[in-house]
Structures are given as C-alpha cells and as structure tokens.
PDBML (XML) file of the C-alpha atoms, coordinates in Angstrom:
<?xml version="1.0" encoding="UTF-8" ?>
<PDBx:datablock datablockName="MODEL"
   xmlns:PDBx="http://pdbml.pdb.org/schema/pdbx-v50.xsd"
   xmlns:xsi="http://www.w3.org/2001/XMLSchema-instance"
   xsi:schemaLocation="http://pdbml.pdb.org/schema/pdbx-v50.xsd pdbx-v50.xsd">
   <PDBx:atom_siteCategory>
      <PDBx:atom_site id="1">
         <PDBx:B_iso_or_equiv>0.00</PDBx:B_iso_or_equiv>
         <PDBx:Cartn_x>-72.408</PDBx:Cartn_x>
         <PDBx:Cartn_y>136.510</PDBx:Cartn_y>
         <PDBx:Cartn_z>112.157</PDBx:Cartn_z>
         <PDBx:auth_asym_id>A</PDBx:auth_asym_id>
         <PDBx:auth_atom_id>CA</PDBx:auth_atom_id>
         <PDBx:auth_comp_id>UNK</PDBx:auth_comp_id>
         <PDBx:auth_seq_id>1</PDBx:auth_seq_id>
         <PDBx:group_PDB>ATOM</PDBx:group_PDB>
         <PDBx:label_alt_id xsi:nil="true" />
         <PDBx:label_asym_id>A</PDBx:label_asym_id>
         <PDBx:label_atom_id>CA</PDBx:label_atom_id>
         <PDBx:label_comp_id>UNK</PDBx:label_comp_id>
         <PDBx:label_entity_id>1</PDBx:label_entity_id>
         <PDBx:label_seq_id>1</PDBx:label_seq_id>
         <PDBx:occupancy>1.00</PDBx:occupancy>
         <PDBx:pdbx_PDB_model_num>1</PDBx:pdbx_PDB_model_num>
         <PDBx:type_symbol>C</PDBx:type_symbol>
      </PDBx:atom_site>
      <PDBx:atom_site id="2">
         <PDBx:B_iso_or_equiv>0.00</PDBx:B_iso_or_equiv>
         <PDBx:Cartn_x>-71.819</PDBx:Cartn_x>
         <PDBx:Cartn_y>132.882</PDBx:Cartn_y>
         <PDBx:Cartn_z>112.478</PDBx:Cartn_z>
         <PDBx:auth_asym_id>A</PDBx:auth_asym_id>
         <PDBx:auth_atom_id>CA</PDBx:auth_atom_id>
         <PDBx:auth_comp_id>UNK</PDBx:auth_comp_id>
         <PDBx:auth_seq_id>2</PDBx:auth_seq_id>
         <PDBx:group_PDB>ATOM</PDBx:group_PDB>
         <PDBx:label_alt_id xsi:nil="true" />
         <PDBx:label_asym_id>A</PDBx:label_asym_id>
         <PDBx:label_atom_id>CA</PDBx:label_atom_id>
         <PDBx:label_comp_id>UNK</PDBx:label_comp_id>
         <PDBx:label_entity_id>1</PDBx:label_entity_id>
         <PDBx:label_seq_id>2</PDBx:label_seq_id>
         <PDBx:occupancy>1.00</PDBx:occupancy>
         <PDBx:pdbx_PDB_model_num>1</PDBx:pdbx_PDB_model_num>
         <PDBx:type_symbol>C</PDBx:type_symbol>
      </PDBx:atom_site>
      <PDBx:atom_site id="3">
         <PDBx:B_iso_or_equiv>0.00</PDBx:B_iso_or_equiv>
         <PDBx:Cartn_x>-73.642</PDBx:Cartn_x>
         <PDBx:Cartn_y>131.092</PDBx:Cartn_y>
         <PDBx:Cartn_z>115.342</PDBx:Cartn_z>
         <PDBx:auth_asym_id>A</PDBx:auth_asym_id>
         <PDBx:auth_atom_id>CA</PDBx:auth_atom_id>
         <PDBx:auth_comp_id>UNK</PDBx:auth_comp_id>
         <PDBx:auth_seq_id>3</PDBx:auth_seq_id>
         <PDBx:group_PDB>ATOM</PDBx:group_PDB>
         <PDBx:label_alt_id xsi:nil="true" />
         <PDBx:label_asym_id>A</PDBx:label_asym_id>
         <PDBx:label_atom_id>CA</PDBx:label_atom_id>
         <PDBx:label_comp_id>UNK</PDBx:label_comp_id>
         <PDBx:label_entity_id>1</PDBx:label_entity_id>
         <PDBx:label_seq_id>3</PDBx:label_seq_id>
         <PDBx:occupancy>1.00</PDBx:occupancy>
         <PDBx:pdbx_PDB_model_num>1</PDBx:pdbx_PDB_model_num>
         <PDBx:type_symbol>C</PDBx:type_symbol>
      </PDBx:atom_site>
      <PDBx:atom_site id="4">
         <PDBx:B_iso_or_equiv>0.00</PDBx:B_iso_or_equiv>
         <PDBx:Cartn_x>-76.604</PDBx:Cartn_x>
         <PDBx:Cartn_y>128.453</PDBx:Cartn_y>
         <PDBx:Cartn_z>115.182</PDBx:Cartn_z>
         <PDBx:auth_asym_id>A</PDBx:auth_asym_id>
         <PDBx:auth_atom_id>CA</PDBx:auth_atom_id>
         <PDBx:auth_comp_id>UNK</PDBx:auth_comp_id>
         <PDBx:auth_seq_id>4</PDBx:auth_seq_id>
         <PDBx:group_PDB>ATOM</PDBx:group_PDB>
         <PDBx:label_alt_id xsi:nil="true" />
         <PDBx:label_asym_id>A</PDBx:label_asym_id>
         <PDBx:label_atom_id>CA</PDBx:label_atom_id>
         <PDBx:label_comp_id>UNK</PDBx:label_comp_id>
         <PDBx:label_entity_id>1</PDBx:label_entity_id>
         <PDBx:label_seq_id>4</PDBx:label_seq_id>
         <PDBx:occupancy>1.00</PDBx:occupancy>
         <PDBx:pdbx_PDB_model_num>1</PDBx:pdbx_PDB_model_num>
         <PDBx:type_symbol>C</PDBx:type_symbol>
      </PDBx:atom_site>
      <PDBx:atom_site id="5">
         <PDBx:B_iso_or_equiv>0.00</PDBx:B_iso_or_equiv>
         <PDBx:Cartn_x>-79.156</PDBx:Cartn_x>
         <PDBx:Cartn_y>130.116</PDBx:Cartn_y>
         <PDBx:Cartn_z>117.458</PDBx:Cartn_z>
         <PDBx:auth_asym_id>A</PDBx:auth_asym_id>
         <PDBx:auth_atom_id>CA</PDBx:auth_atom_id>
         <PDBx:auth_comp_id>UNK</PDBx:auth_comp_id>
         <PDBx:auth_seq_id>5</PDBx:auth_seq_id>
         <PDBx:group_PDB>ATOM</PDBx:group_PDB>
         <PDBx:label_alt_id xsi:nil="true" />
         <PDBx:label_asym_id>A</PDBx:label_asym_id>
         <PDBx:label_atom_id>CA</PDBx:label_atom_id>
         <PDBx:label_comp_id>UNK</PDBx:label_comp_id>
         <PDBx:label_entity_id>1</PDBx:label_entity_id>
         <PDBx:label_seq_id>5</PDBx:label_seq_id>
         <PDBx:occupancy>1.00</PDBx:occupancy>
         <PDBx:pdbx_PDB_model_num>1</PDBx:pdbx_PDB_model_num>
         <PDBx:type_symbol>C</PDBx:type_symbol>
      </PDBx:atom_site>
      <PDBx:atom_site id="6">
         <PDBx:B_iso_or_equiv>0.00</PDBx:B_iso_or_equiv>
         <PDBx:Cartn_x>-77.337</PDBx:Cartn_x>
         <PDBx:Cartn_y>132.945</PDBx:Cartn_y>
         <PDBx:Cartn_z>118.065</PDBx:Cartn_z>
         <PDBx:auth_asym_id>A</PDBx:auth_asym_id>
         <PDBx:auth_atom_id>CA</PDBx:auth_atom_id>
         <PDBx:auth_comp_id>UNK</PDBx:auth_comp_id>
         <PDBx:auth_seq_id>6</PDBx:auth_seq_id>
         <PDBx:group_PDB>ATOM</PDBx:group_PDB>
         <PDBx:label_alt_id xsi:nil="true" />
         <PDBx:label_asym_id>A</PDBx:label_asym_id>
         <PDBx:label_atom_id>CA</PDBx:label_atom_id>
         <PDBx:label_comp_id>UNK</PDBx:label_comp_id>
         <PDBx:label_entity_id>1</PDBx:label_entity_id>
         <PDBx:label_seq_id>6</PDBx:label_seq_id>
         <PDBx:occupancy>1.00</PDBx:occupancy>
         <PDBx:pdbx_PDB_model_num>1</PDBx:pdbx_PDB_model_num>
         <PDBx:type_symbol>C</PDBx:type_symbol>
      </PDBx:atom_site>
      <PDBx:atom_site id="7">
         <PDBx:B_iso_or_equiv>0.00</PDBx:B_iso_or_equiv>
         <PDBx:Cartn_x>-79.188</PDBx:Cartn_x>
         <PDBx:Cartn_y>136.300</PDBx:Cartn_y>
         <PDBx:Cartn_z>117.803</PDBx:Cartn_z>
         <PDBx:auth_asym_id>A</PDBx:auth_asym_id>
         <PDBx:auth_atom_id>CA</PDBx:auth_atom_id>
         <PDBx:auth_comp_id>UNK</PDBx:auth_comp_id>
         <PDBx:auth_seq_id>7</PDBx:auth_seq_id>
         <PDBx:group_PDB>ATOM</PDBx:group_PDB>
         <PDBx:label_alt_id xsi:nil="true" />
         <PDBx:label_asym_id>A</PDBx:label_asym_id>
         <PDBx:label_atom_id>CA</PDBx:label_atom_id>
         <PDBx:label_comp_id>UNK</PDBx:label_comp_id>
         <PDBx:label_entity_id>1</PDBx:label_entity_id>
         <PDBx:label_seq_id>7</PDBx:label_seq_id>
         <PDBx:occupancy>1.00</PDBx:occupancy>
         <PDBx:pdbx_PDB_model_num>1</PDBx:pdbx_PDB_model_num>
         <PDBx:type_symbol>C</PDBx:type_symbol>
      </PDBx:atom_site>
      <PDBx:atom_site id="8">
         <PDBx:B_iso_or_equiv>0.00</PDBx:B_iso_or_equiv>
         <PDBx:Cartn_x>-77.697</PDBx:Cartn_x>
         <PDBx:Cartn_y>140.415</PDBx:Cartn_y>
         <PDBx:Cartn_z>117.565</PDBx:Cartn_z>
         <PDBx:auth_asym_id>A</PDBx:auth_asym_id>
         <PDBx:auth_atom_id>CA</PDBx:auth_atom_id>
         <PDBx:auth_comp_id>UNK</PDBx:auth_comp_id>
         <PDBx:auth_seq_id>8</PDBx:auth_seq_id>
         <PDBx:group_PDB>ATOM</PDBx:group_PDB>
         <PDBx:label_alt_id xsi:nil="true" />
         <PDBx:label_asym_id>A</PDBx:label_asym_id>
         <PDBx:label_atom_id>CA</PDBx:label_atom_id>
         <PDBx:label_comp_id>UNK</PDBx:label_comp_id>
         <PDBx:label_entity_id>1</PDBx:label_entity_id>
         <PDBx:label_seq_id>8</PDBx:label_seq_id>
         <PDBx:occupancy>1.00</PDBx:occupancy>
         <PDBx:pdbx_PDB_model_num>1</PDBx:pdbx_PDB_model_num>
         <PDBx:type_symbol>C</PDBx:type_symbol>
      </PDBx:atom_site>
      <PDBx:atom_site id="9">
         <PDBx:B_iso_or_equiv>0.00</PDBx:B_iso_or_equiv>
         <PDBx:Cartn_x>-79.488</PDBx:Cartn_x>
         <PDBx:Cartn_y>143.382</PDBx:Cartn_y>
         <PDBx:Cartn_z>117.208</PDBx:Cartn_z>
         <PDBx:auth_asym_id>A</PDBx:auth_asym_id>
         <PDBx:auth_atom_id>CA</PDBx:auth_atom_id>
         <PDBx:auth_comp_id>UNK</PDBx:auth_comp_id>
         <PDBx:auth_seq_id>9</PDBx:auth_seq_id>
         <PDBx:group_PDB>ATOM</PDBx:group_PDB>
         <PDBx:label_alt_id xsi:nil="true" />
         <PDBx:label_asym_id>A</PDBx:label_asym_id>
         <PDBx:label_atom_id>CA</PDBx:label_atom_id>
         <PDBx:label_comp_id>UNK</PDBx:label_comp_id>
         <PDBx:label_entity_id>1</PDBx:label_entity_id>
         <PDBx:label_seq_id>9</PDBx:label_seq_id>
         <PDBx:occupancy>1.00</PDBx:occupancy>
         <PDBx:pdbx_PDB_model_num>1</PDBx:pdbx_PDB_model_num>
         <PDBx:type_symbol>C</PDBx:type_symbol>
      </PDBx:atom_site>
      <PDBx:atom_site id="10">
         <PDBx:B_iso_or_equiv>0.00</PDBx:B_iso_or_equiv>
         <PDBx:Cartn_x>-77.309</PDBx:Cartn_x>
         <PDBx:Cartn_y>146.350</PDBx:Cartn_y>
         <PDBx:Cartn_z>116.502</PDBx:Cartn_z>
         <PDBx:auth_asym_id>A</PDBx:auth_asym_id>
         <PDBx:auth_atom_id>CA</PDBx:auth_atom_id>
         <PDBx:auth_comp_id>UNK</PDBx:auth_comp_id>
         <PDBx:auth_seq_id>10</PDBx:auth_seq_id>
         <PDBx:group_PDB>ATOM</PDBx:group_PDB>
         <PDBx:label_alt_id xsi:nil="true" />
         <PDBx:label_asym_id>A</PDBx:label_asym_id>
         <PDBx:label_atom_id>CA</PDBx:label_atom_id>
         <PDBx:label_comp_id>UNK</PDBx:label_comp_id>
         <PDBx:label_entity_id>1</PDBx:label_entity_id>
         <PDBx:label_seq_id>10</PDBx:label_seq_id>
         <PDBx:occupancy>1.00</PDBx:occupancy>
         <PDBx:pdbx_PDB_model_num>1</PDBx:pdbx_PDB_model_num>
         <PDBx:type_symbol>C</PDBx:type_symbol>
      </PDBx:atom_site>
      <PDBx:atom_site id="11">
         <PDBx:B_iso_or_equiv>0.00</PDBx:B_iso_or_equiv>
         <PDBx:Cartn_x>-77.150</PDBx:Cartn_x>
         <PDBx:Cartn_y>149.376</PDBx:Cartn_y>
         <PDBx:Cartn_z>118.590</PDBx:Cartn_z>
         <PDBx:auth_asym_id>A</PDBx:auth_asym_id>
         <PDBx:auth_atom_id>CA</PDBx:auth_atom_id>
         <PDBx:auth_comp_id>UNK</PDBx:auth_comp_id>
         <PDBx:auth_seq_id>11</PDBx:auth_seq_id>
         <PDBx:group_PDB>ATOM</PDBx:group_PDB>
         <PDBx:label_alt_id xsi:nil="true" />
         <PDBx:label_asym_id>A</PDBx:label_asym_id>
         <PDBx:label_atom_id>CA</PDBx:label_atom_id>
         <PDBx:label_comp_id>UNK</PDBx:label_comp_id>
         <PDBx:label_entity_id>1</PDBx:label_entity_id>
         <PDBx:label_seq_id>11</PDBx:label_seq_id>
         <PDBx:occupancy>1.00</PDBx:occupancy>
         <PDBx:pdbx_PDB_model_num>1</PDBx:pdbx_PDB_model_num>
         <PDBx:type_symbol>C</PDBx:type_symbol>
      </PDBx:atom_site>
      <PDBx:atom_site id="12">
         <PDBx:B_iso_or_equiv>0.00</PDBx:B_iso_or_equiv>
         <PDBx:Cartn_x>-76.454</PDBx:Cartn_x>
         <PDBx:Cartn_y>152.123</PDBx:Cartn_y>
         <PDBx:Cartn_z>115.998</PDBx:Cartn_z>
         <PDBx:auth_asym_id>A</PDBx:auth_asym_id>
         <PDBx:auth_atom_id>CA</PDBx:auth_atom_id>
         <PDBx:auth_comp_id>UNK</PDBx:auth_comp_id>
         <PDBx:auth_seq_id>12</PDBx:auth_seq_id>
         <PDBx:group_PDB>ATOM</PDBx:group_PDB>
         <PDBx:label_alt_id xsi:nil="true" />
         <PDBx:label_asym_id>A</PDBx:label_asym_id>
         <PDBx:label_atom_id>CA</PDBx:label_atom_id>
         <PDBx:label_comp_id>UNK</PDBx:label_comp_id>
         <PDBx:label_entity_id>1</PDBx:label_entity_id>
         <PDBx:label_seq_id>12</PDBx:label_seq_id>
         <PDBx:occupancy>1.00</PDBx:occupancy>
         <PDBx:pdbx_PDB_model_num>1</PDBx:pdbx_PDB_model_num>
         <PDBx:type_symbol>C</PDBx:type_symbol>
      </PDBx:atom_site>
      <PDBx:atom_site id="13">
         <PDBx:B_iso_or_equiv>0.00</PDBx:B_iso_or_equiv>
         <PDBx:Cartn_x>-75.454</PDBx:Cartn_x>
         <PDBx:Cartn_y>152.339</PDBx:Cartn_y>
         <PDBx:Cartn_z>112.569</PDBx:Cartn_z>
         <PDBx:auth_asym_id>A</PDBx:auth_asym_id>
         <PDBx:auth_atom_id>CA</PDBx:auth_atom_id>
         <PDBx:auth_comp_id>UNK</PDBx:auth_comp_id>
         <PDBx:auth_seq_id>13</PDBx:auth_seq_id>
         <PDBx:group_PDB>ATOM</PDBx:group_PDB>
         <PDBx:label_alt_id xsi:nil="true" />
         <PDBx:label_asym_id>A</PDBx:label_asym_id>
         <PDBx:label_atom_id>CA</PDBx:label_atom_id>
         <PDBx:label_comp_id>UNK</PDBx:label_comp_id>
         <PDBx:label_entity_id>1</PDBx:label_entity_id>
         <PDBx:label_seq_id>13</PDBx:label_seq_id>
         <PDBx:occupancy>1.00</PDBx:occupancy>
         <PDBx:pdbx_PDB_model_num>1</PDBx:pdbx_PDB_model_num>
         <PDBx:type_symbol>C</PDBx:type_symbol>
      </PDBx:atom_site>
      <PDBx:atom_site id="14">
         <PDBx:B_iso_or_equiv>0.00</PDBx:B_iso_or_equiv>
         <PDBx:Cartn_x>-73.118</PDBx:Cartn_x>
         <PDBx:Cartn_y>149.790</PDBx:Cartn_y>
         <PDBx:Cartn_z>111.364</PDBx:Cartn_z>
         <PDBx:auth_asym_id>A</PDBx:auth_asym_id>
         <PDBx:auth_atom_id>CA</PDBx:auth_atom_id>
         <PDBx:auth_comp_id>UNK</PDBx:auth_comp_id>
         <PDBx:auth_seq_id>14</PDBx:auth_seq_id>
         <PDBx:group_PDB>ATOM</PDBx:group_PDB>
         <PDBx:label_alt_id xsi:nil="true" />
         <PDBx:label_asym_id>A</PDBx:label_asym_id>
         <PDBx:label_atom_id>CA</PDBx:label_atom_id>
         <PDBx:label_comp_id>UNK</PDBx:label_comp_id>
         <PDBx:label_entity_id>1</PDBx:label_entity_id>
         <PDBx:label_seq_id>14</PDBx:label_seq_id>
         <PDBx:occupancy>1.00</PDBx:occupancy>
         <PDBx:pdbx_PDB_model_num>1</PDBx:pdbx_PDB_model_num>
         <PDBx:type_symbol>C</PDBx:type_symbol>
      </PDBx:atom_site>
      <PDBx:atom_site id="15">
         <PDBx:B_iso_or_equiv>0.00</PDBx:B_iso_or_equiv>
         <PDBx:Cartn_x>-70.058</PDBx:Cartn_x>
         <PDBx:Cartn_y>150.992</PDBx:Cartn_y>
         <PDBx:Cartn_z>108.824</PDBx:Cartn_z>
         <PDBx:auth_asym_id>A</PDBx:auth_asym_id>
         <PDBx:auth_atom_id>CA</PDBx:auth_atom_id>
         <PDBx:auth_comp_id>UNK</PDBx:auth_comp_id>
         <PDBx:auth_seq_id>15</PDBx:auth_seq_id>
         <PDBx:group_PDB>ATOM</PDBx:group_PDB>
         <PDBx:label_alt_id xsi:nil="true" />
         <PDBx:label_asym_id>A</PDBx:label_asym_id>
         <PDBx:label_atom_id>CA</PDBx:label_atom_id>
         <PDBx:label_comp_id>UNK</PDBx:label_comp_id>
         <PDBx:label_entity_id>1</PDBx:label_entity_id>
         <PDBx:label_seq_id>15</PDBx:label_seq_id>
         <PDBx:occupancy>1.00</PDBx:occupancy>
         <PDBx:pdbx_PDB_model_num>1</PDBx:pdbx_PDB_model_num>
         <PDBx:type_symbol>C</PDBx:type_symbol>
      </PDBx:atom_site>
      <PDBx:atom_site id="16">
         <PDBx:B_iso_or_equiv>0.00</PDBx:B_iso_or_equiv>
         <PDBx:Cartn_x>-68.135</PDBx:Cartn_x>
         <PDBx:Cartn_y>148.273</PDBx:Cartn_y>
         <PDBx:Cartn_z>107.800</PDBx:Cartn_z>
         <PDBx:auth_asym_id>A</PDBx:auth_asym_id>
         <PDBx:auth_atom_id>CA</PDBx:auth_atom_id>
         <PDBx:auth_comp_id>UNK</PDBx:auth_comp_id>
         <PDBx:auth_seq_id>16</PDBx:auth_seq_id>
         <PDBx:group_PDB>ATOM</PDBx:group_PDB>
         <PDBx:label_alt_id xsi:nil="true" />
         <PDBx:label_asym_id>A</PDBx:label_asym_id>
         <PDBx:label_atom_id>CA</PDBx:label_atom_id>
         <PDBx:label_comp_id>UNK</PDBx:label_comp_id>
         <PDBx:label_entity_id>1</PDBx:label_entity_id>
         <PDBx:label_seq_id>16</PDBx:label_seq_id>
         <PDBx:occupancy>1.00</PDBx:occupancy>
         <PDBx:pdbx_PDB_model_num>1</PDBx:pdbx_PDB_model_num>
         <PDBx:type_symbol>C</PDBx:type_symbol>
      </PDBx:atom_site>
      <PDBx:atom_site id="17">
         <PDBx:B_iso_or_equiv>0.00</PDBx:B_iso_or_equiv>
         <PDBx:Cartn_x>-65.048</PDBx:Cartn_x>
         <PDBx:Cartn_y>148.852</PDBx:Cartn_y>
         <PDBx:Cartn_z>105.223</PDBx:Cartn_z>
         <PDBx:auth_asym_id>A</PDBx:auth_asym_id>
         <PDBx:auth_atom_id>CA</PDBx:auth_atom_id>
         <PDBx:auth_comp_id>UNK</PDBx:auth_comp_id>
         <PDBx:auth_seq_id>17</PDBx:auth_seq_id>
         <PDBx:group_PDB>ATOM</PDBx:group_PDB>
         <PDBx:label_alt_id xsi:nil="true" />
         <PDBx:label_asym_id>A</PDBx:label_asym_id>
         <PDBx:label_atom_id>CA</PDBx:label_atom_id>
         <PDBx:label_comp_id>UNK</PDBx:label_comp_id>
         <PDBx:label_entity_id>1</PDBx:label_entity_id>
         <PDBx:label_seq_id>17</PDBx:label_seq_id>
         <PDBx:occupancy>1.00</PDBx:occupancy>
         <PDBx:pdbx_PDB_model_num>1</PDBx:pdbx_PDB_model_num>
         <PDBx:type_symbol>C</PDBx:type_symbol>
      </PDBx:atom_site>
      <PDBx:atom_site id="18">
         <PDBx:B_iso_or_equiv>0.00</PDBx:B_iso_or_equiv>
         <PDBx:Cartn_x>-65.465</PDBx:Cartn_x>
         <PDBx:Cartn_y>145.389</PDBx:Cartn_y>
         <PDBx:Cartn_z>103.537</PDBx:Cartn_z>
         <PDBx:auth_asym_id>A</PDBx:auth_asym_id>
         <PDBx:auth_atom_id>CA</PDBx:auth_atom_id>
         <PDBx:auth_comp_id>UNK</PDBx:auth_comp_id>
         <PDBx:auth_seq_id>18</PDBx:auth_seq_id>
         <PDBx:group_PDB>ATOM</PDBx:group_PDB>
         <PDBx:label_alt_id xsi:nil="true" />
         <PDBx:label_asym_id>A</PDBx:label_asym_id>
         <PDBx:label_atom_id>CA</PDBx:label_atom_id>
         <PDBx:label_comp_id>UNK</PDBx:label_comp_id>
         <PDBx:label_entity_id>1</PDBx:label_entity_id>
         <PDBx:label_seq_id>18</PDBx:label_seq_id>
         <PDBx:occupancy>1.00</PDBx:occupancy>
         <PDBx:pdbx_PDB_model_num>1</PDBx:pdbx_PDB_model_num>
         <PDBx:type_symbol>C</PDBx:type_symbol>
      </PDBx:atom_site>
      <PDBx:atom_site id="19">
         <PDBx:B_iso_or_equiv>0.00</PDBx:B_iso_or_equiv>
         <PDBx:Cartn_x>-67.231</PDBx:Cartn_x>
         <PDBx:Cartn_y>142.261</PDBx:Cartn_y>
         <PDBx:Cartn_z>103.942</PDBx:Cartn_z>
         <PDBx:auth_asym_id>A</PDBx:auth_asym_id>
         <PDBx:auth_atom_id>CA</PDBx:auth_atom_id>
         <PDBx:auth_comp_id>UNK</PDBx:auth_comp_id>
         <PDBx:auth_seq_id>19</PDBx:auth_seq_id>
         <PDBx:group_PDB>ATOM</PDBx:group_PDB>
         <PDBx:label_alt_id xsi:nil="true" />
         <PDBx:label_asym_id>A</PDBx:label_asym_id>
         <PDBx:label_atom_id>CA</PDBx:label_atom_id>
         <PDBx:label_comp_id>UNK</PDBx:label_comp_id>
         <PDBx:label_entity_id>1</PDBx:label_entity_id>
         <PDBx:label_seq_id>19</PDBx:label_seq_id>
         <PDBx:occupancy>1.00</PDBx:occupancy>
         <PDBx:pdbx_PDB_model_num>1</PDBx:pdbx_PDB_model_num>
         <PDBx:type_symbol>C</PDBx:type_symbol>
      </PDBx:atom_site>
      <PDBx:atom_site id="20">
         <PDBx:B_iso_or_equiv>0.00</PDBx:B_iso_or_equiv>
         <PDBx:Cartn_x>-70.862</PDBx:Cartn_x>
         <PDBx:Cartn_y>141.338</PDBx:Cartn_y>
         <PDBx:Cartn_z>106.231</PDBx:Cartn_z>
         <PDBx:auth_asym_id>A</PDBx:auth_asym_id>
         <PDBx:auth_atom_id>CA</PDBx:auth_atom_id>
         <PDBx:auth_comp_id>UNK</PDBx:auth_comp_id>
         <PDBx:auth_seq_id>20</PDBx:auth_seq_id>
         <PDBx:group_PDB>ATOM</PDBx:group_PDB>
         <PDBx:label_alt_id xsi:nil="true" />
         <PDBx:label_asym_id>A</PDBx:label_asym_id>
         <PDBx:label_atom_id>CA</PDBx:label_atom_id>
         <PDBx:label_comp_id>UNK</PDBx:label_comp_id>
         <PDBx:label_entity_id>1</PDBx:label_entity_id>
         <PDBx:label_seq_id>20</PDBx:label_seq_id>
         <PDBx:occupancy>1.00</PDBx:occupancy>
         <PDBx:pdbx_PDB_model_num>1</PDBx:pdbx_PDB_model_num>
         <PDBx:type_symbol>C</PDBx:type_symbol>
      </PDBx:atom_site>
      <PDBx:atom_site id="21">
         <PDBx:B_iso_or_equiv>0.00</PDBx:B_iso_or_equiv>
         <PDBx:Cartn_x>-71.449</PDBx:Cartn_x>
         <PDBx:Cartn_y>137.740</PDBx:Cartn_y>
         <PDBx:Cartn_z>106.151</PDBx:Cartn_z>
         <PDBx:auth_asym_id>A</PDBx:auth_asym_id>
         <PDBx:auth_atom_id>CA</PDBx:auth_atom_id>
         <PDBx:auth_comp_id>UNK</PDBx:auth_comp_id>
         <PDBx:auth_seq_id>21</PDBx:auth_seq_id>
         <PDBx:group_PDB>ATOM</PDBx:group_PDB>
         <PDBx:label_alt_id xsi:nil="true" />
         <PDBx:label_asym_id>A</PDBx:label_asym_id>
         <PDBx:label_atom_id>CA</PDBx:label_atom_id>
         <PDBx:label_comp_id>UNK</PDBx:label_comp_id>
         <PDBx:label_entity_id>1</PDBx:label_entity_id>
         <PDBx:label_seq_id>21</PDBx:label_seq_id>
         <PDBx:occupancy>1.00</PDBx:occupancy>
         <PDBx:pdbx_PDB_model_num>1</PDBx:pdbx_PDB_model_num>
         <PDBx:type_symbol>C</PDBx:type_symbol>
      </PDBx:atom_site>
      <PDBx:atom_site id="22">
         <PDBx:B_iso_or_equiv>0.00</PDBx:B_iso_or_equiv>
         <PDBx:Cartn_x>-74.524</PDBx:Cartn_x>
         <PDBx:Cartn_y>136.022</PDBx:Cartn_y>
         <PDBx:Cartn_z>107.961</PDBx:Cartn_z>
         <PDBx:auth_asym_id>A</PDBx:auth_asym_id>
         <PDBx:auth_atom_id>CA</PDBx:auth_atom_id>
         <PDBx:auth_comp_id>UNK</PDBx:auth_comp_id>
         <PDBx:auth_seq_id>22</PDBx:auth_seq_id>
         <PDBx:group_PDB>ATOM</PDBx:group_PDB>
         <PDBx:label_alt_id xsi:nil="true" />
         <PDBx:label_asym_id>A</PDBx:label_asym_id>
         <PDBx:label_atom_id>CA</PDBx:label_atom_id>
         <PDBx:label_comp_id>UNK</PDBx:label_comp_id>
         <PDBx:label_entity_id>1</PDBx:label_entity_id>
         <PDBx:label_seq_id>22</PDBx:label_seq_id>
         <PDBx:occupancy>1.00</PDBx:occupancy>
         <PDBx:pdbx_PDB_model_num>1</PDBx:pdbx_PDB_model_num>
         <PDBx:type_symbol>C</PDBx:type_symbol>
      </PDBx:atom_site>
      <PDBx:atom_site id="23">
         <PDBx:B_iso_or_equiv>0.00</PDBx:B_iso_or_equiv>
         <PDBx:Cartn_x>-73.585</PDBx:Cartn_x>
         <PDBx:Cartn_y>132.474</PDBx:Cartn_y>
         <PDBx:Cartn_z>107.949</PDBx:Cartn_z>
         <PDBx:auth_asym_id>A</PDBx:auth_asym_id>
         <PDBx:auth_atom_id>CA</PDBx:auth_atom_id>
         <PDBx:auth_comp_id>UNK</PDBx:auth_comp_id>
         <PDBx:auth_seq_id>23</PDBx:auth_seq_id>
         <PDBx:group_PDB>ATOM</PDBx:group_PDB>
         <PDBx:label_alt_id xsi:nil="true" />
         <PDBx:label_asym_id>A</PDBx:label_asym_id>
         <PDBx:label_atom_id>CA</PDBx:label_atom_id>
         <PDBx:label_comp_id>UNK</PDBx:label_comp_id>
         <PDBx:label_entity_id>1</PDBx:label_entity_id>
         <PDBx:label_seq_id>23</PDBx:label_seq_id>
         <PDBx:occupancy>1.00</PDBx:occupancy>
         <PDBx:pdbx_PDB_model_num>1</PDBx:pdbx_PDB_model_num>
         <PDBx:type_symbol>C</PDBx:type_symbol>
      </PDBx:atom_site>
      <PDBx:atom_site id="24">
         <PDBx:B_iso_or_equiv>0.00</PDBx:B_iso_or_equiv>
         <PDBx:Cartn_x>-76.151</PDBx:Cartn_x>
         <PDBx:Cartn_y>130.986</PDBx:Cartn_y>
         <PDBx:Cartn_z>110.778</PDBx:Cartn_z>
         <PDBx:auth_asym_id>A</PDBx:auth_asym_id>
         <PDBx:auth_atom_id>CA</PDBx:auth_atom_id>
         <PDBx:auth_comp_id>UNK</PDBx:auth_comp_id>
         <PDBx:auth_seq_id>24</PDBx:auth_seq_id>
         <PDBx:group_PDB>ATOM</PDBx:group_PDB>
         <PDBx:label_alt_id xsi:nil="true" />
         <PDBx:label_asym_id>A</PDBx:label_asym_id>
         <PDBx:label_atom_id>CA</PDBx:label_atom_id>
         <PDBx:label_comp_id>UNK</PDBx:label_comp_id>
         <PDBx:label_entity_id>1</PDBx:label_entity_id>
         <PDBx:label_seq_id>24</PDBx:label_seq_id>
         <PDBx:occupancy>1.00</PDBx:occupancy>
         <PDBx:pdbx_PDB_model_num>1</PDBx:pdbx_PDB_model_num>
         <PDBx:type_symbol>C</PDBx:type_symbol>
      </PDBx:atom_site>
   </PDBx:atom_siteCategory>
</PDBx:datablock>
C-alpha cells in the first residue's frame, strides 16, 4: 500500500503468501 493520501478498506479476508507493506 504505497500512496500519499491514498485510502483502502478491504472487502473480505485478506491471505497473502508473503509480504504486506504499508509504506504511505
């Protein structure tokens, strides 16, 4: 997640094999 004044809310349940990163 890498955008200045960006926003996401997630629908369902996120499964992610490896890495999440919130940068900005």
């Amino acid at each position: 997640f890498d955008g200045v004044g960006g926003e996401w809310t997630l629908q369902d349940t996120v499964y992610n094999a490896s890495t999440i990163t919130l940068t900005s």
